[in-house]
N, C-alpha and C. Protein backbone atom coordinates (compact mmCIF):
# COMPACT_ATOMS: atom_id res chain seq x y z
N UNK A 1 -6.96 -31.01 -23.75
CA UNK A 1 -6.34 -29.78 -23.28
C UNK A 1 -5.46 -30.07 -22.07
N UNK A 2 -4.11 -29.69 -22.07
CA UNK A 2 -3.22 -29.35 -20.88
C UNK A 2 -4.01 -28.95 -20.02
N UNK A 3 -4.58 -29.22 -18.59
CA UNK A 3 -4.42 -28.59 -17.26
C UNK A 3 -3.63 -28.80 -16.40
N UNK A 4 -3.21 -27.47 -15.34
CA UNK A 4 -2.48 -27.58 -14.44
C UNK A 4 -2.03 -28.67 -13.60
N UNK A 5 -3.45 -29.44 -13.20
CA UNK A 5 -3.15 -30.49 -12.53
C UNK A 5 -2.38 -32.06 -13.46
N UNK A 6 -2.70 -31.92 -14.37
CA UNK A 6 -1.85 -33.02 -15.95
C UNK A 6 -0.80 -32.22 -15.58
N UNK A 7 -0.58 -31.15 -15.87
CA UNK A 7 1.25 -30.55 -15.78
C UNK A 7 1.82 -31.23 -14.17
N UNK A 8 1.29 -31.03 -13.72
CA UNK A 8 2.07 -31.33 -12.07
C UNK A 8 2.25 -32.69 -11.79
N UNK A 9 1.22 -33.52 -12.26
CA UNK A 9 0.99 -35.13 -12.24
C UNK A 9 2.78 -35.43 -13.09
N UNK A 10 3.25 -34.93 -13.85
CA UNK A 10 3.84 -35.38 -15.12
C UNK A 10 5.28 -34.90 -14.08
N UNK A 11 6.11 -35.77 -15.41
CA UNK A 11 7.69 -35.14 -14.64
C UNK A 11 8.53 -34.26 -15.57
N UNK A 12 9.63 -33.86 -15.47
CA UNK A 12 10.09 -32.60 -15.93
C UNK A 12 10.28 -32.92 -17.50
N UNK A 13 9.68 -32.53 -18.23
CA UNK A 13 9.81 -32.43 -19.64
C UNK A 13 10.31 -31.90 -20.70
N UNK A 14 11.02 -32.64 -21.53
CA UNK A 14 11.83 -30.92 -22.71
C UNK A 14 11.03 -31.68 -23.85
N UNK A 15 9.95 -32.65 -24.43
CA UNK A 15 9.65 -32.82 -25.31
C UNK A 15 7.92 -32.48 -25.97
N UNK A 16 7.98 -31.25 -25.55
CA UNK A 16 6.38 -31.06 -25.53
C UNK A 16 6.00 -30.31 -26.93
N UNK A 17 5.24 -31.08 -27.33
CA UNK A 17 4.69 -30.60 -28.76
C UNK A 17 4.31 -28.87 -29.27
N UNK A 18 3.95 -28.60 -29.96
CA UNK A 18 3.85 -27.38 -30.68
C UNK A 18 2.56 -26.79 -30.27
N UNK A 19 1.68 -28.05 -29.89
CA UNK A 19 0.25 -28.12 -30.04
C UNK A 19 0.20 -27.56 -28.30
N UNK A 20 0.81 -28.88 -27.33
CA UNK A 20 1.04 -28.69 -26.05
C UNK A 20 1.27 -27.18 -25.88
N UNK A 21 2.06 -26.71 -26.16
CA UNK A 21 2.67 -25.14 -25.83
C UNK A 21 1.76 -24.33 -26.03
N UNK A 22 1.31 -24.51 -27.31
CA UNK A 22 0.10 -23.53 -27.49
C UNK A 22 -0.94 -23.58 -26.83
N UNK A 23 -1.10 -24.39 -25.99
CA UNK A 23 -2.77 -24.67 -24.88
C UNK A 23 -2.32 -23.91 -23.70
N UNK A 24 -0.91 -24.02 -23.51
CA UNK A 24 -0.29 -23.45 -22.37
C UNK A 24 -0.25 -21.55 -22.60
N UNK A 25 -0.56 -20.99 -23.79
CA UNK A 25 -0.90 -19.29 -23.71
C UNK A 25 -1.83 -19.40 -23.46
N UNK A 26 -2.77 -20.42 -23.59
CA UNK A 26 -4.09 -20.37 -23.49
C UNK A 26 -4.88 -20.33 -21.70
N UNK A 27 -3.37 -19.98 -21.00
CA UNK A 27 -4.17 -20.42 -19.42
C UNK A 27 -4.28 -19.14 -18.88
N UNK A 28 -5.18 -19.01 -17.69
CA UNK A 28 -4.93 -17.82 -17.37
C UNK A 28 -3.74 -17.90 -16.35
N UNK A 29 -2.95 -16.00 -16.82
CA UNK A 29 -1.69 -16.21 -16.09
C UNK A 29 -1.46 -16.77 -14.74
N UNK A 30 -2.60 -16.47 -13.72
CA UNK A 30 -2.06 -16.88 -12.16
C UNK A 30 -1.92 -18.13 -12.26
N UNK A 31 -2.91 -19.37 -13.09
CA UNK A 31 -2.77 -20.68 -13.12
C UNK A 31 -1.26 -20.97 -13.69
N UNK A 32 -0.35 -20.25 -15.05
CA UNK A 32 0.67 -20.57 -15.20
C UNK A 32 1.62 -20.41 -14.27
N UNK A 33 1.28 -19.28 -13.18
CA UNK A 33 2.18 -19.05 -12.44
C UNK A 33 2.50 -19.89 -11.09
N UNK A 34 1.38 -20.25 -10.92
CA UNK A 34 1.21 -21.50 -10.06
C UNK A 34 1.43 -22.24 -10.17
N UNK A 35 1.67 -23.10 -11.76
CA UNK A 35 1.70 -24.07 -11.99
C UNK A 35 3.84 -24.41 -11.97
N UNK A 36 4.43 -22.99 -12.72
CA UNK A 36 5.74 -23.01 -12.33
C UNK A 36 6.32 -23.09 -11.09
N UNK A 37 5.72 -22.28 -9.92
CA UNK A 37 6.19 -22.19 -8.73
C UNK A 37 6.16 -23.39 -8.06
N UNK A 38 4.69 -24.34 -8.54
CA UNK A 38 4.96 -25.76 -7.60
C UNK A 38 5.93 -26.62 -8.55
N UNK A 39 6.06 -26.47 -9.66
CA UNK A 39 7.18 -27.79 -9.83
C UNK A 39 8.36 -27.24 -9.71
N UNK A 40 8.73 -25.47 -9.93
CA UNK A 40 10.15 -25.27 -9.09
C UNK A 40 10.31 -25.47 -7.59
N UNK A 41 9.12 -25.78 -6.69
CA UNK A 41 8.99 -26.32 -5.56
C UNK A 41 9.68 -27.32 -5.27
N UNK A 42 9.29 -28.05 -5.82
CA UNK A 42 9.34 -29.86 -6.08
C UNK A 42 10.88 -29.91 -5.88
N UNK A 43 11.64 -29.23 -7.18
CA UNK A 43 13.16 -29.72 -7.18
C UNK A 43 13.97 -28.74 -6.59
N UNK A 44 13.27 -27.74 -5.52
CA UNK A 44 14.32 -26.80 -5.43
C UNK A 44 13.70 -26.25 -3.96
N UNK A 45 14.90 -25.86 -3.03
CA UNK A 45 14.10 -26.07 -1.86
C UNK A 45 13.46 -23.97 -1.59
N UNK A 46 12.36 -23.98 -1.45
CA UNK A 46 11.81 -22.44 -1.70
C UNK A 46 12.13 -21.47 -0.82
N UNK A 47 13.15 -22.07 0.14
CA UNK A 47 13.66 -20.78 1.31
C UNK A 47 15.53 -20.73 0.68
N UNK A 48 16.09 -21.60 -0.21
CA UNK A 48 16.95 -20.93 -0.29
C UNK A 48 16.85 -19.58 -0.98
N UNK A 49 18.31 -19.04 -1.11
CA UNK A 49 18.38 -17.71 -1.98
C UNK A 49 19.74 -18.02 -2.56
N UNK A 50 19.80 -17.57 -3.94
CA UNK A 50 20.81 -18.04 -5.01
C UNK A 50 21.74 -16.19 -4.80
N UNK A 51 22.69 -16.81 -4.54
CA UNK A 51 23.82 -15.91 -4.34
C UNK A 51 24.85 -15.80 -5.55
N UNK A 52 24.82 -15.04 -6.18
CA UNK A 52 25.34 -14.36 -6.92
C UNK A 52 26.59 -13.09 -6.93
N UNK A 53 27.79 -13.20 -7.36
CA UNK A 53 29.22 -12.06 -7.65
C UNK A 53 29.20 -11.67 -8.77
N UNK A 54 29.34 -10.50 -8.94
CA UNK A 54 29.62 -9.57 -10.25
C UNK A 54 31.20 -9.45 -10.27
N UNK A 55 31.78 -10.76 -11.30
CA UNK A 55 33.04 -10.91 -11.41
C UNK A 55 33.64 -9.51 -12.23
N UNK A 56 33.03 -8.62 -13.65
CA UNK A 56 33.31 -7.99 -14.11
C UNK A 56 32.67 -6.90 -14.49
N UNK A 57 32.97 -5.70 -14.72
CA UNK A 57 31.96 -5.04 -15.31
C UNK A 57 32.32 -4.10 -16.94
N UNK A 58 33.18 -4.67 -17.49
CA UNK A 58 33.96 -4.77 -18.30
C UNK A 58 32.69 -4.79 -19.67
């Protein structure tokens, strides 16, 4: 079974099995949510803020 701490140990992945994914509904939500926030931690610094223009509204 995937746990949180195996997800965080590991590095950023796009090849995760069918099987993998499916262990991952299987968590409870605060652990998934925890588990996203520290590896968007990792590569992204958590006090910026992403600034955004609404070029059109067309």
């Amino acid at each position: 079974m995937t746990t949180v701490s195996s997800v965080l140990e590991q590095p950023i992945r796009s090849d995760w099995s069918s099987e993998e994914v499916r262990t991952l509904f299987d968590w409870p939500f605060p652990d998934l949510i925890f588990a996203a926030q520290s590896l968007h931690r990792r590569h992204f610094d958590p006090a910026a803020v992403q600034i955004s223009t609404l070029l059109s509204i067309k």
